[in-house]
Protein backbone atom coordinates (compact mmCIF):
# COMPACT_ATOMS: atom_id res chain seq x y z
CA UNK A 1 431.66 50.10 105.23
CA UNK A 2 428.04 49.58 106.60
CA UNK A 3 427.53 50.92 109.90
CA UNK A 4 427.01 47.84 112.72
CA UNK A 5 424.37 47.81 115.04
CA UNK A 6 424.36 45.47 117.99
CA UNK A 7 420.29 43.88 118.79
CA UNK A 8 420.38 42.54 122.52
CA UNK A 9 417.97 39.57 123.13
CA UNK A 10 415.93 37.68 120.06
CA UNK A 11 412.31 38.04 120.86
CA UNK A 12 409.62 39.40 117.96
CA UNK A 13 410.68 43.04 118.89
CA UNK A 14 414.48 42.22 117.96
CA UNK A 15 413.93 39.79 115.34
CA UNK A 16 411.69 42.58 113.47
CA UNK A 17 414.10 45.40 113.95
CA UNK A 18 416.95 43.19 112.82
CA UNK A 19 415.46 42.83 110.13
CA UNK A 20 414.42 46.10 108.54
CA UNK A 21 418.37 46.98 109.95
CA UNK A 22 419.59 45.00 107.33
CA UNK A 23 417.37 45.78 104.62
CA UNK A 24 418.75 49.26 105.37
CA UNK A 25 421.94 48.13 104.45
CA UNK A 26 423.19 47.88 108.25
CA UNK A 27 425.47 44.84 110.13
CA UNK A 28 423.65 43.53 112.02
CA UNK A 29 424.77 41.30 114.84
CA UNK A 30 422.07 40.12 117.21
CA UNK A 31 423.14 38.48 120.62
CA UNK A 32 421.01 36.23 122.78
CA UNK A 33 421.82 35.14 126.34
CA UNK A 34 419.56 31.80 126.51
CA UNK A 35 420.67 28.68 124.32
CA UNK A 36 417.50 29.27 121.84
CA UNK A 37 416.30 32.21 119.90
CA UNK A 38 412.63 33.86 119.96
CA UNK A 39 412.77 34.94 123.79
CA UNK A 40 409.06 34.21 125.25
CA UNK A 41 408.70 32.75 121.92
CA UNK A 42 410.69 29.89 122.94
CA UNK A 43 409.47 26.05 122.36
CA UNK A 44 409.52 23.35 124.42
CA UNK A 45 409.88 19.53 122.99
CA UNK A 46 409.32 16.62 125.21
CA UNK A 47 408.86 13.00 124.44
CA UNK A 48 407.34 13.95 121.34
CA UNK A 49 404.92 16.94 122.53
CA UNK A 50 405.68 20.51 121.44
CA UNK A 51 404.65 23.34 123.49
CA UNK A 52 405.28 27.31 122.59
CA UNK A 53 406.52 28.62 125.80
CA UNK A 54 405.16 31.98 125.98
CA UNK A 55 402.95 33.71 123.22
CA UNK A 56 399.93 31.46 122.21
CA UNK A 57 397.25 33.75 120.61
CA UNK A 58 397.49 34.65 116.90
CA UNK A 59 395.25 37.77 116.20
CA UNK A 60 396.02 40.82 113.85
CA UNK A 61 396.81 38.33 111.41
CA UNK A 62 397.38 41.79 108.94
CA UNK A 63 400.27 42.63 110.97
CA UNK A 64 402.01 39.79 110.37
CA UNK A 65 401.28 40.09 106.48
CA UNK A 66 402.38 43.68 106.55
CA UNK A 67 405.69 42.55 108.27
CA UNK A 68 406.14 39.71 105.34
CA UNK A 69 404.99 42.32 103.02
CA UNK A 70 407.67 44.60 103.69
CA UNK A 71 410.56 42.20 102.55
CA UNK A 72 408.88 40.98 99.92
CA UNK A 73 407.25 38.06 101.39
CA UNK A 74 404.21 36.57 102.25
CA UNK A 75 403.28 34.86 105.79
CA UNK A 76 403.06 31.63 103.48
CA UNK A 77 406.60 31.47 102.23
CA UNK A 78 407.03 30.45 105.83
CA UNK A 79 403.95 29.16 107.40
CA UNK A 80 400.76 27.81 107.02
CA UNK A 81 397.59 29.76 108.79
CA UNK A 82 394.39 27.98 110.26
CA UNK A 83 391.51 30.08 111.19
CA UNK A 84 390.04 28.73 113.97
CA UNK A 85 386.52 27.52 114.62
CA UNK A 86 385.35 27.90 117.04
CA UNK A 87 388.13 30.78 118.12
CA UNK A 88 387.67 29.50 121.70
CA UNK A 89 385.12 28.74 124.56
CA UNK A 90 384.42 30.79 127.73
CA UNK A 91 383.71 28.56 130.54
CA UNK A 92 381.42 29.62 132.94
CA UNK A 93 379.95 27.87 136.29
CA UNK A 94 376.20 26.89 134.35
CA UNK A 95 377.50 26.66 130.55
CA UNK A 96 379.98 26.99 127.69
CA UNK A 97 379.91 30.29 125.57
CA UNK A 98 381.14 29.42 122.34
CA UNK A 99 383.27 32.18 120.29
CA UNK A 100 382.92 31.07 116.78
CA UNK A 101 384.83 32.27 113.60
CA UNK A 102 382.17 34.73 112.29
CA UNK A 103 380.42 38.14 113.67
CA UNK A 104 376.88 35.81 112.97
CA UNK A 105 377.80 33.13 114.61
CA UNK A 106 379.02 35.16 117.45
CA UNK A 107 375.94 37.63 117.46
CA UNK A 108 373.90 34.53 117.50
CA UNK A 109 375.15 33.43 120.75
CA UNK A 110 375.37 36.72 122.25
CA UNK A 111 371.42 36.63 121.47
CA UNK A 112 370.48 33.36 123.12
CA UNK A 113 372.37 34.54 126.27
CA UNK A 114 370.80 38.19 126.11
CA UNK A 115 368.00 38.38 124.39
CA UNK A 116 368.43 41.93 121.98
CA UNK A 117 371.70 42.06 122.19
CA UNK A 118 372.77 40.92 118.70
CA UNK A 119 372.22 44.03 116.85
CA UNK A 120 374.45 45.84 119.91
CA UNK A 121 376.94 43.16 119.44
CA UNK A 122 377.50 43.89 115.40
CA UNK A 123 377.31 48.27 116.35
CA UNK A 124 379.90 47.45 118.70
CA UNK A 125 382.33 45.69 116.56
CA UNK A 126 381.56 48.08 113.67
CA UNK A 127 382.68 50.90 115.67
CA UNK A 128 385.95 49.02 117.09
CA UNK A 129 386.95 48.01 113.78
CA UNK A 130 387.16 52.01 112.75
CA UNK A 131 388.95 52.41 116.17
CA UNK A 132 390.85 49.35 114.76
CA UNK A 133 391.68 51.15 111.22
CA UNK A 134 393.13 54.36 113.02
CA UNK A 135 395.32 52.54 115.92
CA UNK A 136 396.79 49.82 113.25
CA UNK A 137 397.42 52.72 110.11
CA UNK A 138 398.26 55.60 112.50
CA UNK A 139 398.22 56.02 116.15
CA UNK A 140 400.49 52.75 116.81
CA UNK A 141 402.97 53.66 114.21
CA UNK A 142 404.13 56.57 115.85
CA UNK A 143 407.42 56.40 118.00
CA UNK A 144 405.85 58.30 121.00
CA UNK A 145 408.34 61.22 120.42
CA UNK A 146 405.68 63.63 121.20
CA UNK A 147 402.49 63.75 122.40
CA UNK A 148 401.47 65.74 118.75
CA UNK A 149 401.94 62.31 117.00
CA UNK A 150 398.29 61.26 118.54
CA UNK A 151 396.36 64.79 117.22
CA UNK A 152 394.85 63.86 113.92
CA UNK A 153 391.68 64.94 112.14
CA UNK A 154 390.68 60.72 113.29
CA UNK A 155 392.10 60.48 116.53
CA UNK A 156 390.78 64.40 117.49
CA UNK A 157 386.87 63.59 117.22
CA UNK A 158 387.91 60.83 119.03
CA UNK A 159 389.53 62.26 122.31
CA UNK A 160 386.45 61.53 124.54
CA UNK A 161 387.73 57.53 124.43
CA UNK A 162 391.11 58.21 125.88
CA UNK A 163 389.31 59.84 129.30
CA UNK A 164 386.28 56.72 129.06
CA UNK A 165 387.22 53.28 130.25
CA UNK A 166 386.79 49.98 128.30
CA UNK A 167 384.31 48.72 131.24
CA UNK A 168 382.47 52.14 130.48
CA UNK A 169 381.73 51.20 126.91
CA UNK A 170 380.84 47.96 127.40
CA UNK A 171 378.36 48.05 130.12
CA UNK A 172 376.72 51.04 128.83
CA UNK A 173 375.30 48.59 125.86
CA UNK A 174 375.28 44.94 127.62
CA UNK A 175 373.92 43.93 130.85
CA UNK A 176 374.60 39.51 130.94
CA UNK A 177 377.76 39.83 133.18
CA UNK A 178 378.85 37.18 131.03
CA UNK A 179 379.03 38.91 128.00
CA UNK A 180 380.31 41.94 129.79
CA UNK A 181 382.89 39.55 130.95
CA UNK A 182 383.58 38.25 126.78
CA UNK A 183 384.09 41.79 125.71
CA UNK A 184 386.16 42.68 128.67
CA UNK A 185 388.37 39.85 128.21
CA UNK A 186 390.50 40.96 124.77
CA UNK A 187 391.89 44.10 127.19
CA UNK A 188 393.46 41.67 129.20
CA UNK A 189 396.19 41.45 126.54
CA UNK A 190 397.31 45.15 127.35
CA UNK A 191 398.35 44.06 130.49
CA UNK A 192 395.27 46.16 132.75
CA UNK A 193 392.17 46.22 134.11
CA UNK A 194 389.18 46.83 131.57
CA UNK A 195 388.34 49.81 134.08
CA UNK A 196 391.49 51.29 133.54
CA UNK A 197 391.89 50.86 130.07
CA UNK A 198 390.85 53.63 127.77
CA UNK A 199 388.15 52.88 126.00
CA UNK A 200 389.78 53.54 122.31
CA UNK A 201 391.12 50.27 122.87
CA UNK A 202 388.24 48.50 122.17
CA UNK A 203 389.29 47.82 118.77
CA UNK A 204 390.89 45.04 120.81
CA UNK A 205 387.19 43.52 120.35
CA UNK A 206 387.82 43.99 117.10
CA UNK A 207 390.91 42.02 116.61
CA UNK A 208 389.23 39.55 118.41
CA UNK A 209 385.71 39.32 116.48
CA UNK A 210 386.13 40.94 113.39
CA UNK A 211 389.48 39.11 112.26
CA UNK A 212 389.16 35.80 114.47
CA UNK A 213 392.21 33.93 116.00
CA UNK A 214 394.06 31.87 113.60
CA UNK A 215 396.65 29.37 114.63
CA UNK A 216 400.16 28.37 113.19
CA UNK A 217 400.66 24.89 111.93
CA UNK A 218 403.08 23.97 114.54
CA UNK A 219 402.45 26.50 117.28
CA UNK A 220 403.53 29.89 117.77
CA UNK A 221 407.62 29.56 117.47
CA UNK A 222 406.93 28.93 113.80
CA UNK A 223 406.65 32.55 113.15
CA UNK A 224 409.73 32.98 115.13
CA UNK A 225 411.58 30.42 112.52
CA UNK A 226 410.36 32.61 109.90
CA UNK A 227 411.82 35.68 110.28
CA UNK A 228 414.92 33.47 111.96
CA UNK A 229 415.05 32.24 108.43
CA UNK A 230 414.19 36.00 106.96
CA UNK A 231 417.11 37.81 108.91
CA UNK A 232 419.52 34.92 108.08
CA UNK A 233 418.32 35.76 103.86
CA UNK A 234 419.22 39.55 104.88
CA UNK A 235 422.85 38.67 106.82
CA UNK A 236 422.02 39.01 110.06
CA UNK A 237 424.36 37.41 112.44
CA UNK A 238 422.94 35.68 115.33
CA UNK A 239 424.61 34.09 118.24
CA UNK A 240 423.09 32.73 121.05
CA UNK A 241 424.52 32.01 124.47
CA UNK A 242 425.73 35.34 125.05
CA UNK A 243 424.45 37.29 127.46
CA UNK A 244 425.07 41.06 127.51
CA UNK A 245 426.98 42.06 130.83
CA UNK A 246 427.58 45.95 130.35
CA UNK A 247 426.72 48.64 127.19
CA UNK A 248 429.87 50.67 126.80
CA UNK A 249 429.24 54.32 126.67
CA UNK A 250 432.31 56.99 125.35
CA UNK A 251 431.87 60.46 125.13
CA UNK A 252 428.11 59.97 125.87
CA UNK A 253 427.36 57.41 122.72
CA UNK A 254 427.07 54.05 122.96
CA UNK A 255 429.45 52.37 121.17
CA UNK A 256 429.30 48.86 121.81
CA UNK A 257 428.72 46.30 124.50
CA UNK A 258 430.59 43.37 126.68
CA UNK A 259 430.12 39.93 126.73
CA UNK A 260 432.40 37.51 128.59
CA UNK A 261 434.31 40.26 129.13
CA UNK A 262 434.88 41.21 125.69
CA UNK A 263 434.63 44.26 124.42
CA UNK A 264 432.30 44.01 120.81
CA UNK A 265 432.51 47.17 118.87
CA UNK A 266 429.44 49.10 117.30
CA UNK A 267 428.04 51.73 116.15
CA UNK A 268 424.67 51.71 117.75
CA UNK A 269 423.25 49.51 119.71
CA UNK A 270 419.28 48.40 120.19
CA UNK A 271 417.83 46.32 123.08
CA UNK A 272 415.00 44.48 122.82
CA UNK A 273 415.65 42.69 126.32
CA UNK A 274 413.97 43.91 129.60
CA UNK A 275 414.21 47.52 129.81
CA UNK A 276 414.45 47.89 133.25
CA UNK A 277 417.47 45.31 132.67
CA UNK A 278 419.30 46.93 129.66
CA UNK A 279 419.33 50.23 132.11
CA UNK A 280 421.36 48.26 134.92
CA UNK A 281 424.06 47.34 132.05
CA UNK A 282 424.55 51.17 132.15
CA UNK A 283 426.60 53.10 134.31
CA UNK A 284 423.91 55.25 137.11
CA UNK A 285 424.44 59.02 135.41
CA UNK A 286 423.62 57.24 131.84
CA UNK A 287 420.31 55.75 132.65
CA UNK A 288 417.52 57.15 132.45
CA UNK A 289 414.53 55.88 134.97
CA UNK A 290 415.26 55.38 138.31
CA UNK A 291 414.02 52.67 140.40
CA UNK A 292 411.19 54.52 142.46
CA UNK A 293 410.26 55.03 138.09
CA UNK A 294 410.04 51.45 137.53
CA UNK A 295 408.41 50.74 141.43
CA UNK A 296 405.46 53.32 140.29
CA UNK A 297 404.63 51.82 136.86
CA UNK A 298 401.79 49.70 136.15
CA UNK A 299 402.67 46.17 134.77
CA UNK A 300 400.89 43.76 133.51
CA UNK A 301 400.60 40.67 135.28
CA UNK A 302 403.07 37.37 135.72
CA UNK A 303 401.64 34.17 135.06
CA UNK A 304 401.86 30.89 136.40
CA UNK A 305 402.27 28.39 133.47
CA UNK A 306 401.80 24.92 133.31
CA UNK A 307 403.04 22.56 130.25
CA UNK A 308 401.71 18.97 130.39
CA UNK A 309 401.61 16.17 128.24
CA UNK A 310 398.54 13.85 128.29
CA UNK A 311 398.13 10.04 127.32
CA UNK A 312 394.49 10.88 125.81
CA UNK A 313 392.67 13.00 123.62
CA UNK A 314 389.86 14.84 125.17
CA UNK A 315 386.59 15.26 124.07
CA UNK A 316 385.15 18.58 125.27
CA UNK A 317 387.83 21.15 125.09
CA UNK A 318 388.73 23.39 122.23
CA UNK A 319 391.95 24.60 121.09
CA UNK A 320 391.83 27.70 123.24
CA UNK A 321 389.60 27.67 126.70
CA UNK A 322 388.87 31.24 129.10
CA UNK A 323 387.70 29.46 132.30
CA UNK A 324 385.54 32.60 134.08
CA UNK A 325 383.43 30.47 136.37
CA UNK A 326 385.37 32.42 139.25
CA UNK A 327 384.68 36.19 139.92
CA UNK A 328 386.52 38.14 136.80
CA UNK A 329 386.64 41.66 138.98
CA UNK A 330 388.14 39.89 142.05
CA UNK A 331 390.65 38.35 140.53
CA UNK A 332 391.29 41.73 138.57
CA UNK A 333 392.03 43.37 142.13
CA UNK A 334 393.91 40.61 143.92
CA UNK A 335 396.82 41.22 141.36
CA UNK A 336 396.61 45.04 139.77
CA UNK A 337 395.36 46.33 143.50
CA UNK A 338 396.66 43.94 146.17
CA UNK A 339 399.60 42.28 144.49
CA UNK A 340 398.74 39.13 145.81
CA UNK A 341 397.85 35.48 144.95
CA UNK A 342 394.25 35.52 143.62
CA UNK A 343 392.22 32.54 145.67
CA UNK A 344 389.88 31.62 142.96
CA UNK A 345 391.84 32.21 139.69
CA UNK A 346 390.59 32.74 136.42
CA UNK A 347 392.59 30.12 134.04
CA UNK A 348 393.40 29.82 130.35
CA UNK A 349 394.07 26.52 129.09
CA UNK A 350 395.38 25.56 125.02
CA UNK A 351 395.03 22.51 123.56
CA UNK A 352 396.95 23.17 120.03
CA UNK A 353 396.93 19.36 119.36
CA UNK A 354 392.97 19.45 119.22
CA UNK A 355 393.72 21.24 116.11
CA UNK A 356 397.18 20.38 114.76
CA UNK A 357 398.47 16.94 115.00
CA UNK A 358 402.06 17.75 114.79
CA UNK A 359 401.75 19.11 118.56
CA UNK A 360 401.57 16.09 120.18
CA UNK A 361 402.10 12.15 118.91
CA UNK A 362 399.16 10.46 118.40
CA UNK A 363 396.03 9.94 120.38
CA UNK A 364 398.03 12.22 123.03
CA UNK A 365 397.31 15.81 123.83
CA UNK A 366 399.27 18.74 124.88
CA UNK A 367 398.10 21.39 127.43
CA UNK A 368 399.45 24.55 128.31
CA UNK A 369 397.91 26.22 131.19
CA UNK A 370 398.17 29.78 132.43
CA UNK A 371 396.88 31.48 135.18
CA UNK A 372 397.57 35.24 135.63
CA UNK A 373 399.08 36.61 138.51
CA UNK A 374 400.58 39.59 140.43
CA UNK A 375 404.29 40.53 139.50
CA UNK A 376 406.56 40.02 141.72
CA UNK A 377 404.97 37.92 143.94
CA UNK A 378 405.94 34.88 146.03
CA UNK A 379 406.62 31.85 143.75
CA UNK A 380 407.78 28.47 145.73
CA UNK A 381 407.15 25.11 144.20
CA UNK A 382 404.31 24.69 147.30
CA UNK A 383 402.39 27.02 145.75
CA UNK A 384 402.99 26.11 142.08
CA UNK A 385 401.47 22.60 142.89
CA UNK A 386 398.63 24.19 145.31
CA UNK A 387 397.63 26.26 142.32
CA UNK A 388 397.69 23.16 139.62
CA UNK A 389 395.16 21.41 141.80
CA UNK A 390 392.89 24.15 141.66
CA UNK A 391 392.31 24.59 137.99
CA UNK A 392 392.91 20.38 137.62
CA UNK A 393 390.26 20.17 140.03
CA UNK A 394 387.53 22.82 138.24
CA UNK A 395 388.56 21.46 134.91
CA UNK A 396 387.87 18.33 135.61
CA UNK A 397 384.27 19.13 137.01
CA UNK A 398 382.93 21.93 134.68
CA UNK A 399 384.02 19.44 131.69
CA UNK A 400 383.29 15.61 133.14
CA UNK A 401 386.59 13.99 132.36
CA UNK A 402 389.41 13.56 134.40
CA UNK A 403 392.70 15.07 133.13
CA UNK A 404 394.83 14.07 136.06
CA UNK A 405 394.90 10.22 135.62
CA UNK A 406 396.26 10.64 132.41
CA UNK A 407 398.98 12.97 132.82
CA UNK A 408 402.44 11.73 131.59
CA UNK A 409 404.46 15.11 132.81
CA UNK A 410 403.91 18.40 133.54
CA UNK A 411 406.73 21.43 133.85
CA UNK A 412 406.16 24.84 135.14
CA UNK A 413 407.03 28.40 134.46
CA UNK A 414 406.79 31.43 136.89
CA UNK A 415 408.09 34.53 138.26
CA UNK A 416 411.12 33.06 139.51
CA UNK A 417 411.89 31.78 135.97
CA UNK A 418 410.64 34.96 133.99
CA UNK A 419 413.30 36.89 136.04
CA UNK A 420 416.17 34.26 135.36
CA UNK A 421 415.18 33.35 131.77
CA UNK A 422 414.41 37.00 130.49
CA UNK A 423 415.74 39.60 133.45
CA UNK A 424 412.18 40.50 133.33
CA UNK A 425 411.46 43.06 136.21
CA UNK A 426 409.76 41.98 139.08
CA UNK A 427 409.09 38.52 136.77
CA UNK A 428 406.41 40.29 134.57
CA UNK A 429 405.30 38.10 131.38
CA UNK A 430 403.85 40.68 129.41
CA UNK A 431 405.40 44.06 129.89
CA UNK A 432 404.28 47.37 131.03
CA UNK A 433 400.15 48.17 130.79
CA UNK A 434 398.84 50.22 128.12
CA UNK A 435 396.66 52.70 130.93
CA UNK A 436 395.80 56.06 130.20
CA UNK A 437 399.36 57.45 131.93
CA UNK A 438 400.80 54.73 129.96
CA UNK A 439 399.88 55.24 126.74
CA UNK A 440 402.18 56.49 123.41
CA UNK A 441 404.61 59.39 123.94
CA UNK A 442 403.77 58.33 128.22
CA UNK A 443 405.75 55.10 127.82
CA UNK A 444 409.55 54.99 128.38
CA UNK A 445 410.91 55.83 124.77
CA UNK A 446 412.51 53.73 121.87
CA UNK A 447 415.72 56.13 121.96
CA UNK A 448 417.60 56.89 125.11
CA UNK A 449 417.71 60.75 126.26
CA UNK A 450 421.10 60.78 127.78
CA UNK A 451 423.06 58.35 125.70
CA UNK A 452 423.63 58.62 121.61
CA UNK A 453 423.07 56.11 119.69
CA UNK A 454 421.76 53.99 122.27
CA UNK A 455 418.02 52.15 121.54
CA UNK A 456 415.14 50.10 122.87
CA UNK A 457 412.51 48.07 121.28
CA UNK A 458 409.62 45.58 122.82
CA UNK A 459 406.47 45.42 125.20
CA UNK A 460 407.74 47.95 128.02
CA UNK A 461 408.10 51.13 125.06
CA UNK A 462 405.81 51.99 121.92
CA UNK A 463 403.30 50.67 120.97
CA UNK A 464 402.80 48.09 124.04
CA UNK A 465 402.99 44.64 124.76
CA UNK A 466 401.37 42.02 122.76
CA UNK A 467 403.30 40.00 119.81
CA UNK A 468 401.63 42.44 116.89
CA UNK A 469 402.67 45.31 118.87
CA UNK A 470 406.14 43.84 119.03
CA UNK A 471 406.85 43.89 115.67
CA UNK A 472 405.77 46.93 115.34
CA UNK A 473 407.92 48.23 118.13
CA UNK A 474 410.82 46.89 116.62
CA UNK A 475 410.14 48.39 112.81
CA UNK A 476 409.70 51.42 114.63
CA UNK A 477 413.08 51.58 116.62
CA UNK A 478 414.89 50.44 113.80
CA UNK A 479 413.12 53.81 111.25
CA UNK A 480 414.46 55.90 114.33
CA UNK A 481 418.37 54.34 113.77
CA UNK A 482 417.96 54.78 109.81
CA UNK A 483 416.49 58.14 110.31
CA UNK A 484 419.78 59.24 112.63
CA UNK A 485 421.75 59.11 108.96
């Protein structure tokens, strides 16, 4: 009989490890505590409007192809793929930088803003997209068992970039605080500040520039449905609506888990849940980080999200908006330094239905707004609706129209619902920051040290958070199980 192996929660990190399970000839049963599958990756339908809950960015579109590839597949036996142009707009106080879909069309506007910079701008990318090469085909596909996985003949004449900082790199070559701002911004998505983010990350700029951001037909969650549809092809079971309460542990191997008080049999089990979480499901002398670990970690931040339906289309927004006409370092420090609520936030803002009309019914638009914030901080409706003024009121005067009168509903997401949605500690939204003391073999690892058989997968261990990273994480965990026989 095929051995079983139990996946706790059904985000990308579980849904890709269940998957190469059971192409390894495993049972796989999967388990989900909320009522629908893909964890952040979660829709949300109203009144005809469709909004993806969590995850709204598609870059590294090659890791998604890889995944496909793997099974046999291609990304299009599932979805169709839009490149976007332009890829988004920054927003600043005096003018709208425009991100198009090509390195000339972004060098171009890099040169009217700073006169020279154009040639820098293409140097830059060139470089990151090597960085880009070694990180995607090596360094990220390494389990982090030992800090010997990141000493190649690549990664060796590049040690310098793991003691530089992102900020380091980029001011050394740009001065316009608004482009500094640009290049700064794709570091965000490792969950720290650009000045404490080592500067081999910058192939982040790569990601971003070199292979553009591309957009689902239907948002986000159709990926999710895809390799829903993928593990159901490869017999995964998956039941939702059943929440994990404790992992059973006998003679120091994990051998199955309890939900509604039943006791489920297996032979290993892998969580792609919280990690913090899937430790308190443990008995104390099996777990492996205590709290003052977790308390001394650096997250990434929480966000604030907003998800409103409009009556109108809008005229001079794109599909995805960075609204920087605030101070990007201050509100940098007000959450990674002071763990507080920033007083001038920087804002995101995604309008999928300027793109895809099967977001929203006609002539309507959807809008999903997020601002970043501090984990664990207060969240009360007060401030939920203090903070939607704000960015209602700056959106409406850098662009000229006036969203408000035309909103039909709006719902909100934040830390309070992060931590009862997804046990996420301290409400976090994207997982643990990839920093310098963070990094690889430095995060918590994908196979428990004290109990057998007993695995983690997703954005708080290898590689890092981010939904490429994610499926990476869980192809990795799940090579660590099949390499155990």
């Amino acid at each position: 009989m095929p051995k079983k192996v139990i996946v706790v929660g059904s985000g990308f990190s579980s849904l890709s490890a269940s998957c190469y399970l059971a192409k390894d000839g495993y049972d796989v049963h999967l388990y989900e505590k909320n009522d629908t599958l893909g964890g952040r990756a979660r829709q949300y339908k109203r009144d005809g409007f469709t909004f993806d809950m969590g995850p709204s960015w598609y870059w590294m579109p090659d890791i998604f192809e890889k995944f496909f590839r793997d099974f046999g597949k291609k990304v299009s036996d599932y979805y169709s793929l839009e490149k976007l142009d332009p890829a988004y707009y920054v927003w600043f106080k005096d003018e709208v930088v425009t991100i198009g879909d090509t390195i000339e069309k972004i060098a171009t506007e890099f040169e009217r803003i700073e006169p020279g910079s154009s040639p820098k701008l293409k140097k830059f990318i060139k470089k990151a997209g090597k960085n880009y090469d070694i990180a995607i085909n090596d360094v990220v596909n390494k389990p982090g068992l030992s800090p010997f996985e990141l000493v190649t003949p690549e990664t060796a004449v590049r040690v310098g970039q793991f003691f530089k900082t992102i900020s380091d790199d980029v001011r050394k070559e740009f001065k316009n605080e608004k482009l500094v701002s640009i290049l700064e911004f794709p570091v965000l998505f490792l969950g720290a500040k650009p000045n404490k983010t080592p500067a081999f990350y910058r192939f982040m700029n790569y990601a971003d520039f070199g292979l553009g951001t591309w957009h689902p037909k239907g948002g986000m969650h159709e990926v999710i449905k895809g390799m829903i549809t993928l593990a159901e092809s490869l017999g995964v079971m998956m039941t939702t609506g059943a929440g994990v309460e404790k992992i059973s542990v006998k003679n120091g191997q994990a051998n199955g888990v309890y939900i509604d008080g039943k006791f489920i049999e297996a032979d290993f089990v892998l969580s792609g849940a919280d990690y913090h979480h899937t430790e308190t499901l443990l008995e104390s002398e099996h777990r492996q980080y205590s709290e003052k670990y977790w308390d001394s970690r650096t997250f990434a931040p929480s966000s604030l999200l907003f998800y409103v339906g409009f009556d109108k289309k809008f005229n001079t927004v794109a599909h995805h908006n960075l609204f920087f006409d605030t101070d990007f370092d201050e509100h940098a420090r007000t959450i990674y330094d002071d763990l507080t609520w920033p007083e001038e936030p920087l804002f995101y803002a995604n309008f999928p239905s300027a793109n895809d009309e099967t977001m929203a019914p006609e002539g309507k638009e959807n809008g999903f707004f997020l601002i970043p914030i501090a984990p664990g901080v207060e969240d009360t409706e007060e401030l939920r609706e203090e903070y939607f003024h704000i960015i209602m009121e700056r959106l409406e005067e850098l662009s000229g129209e006036n969203f408000r009168e035309s909103i039909l509903f709006k719902e909100s997401f934040c830390v309070k619902d992060f931590i009862k949605e997804y046990n996420s500690y301290k409400g976090n939204a994207y997982g643990m920051a990839n920093t310098l003391k963070q990094t690889a073999f430095l995060r918590p690892g994908l196979r428990s040290k004290k109990v057998k058989n007993l695995y983690f997968t997703g954005q708080l261990t290898v590689p890092g958070p981010g939904v490429p990273p994610a499926l990476i994480s869980g192809k990795l965990s799940a090579q660590l199980i099949a390499k155990k026989n």
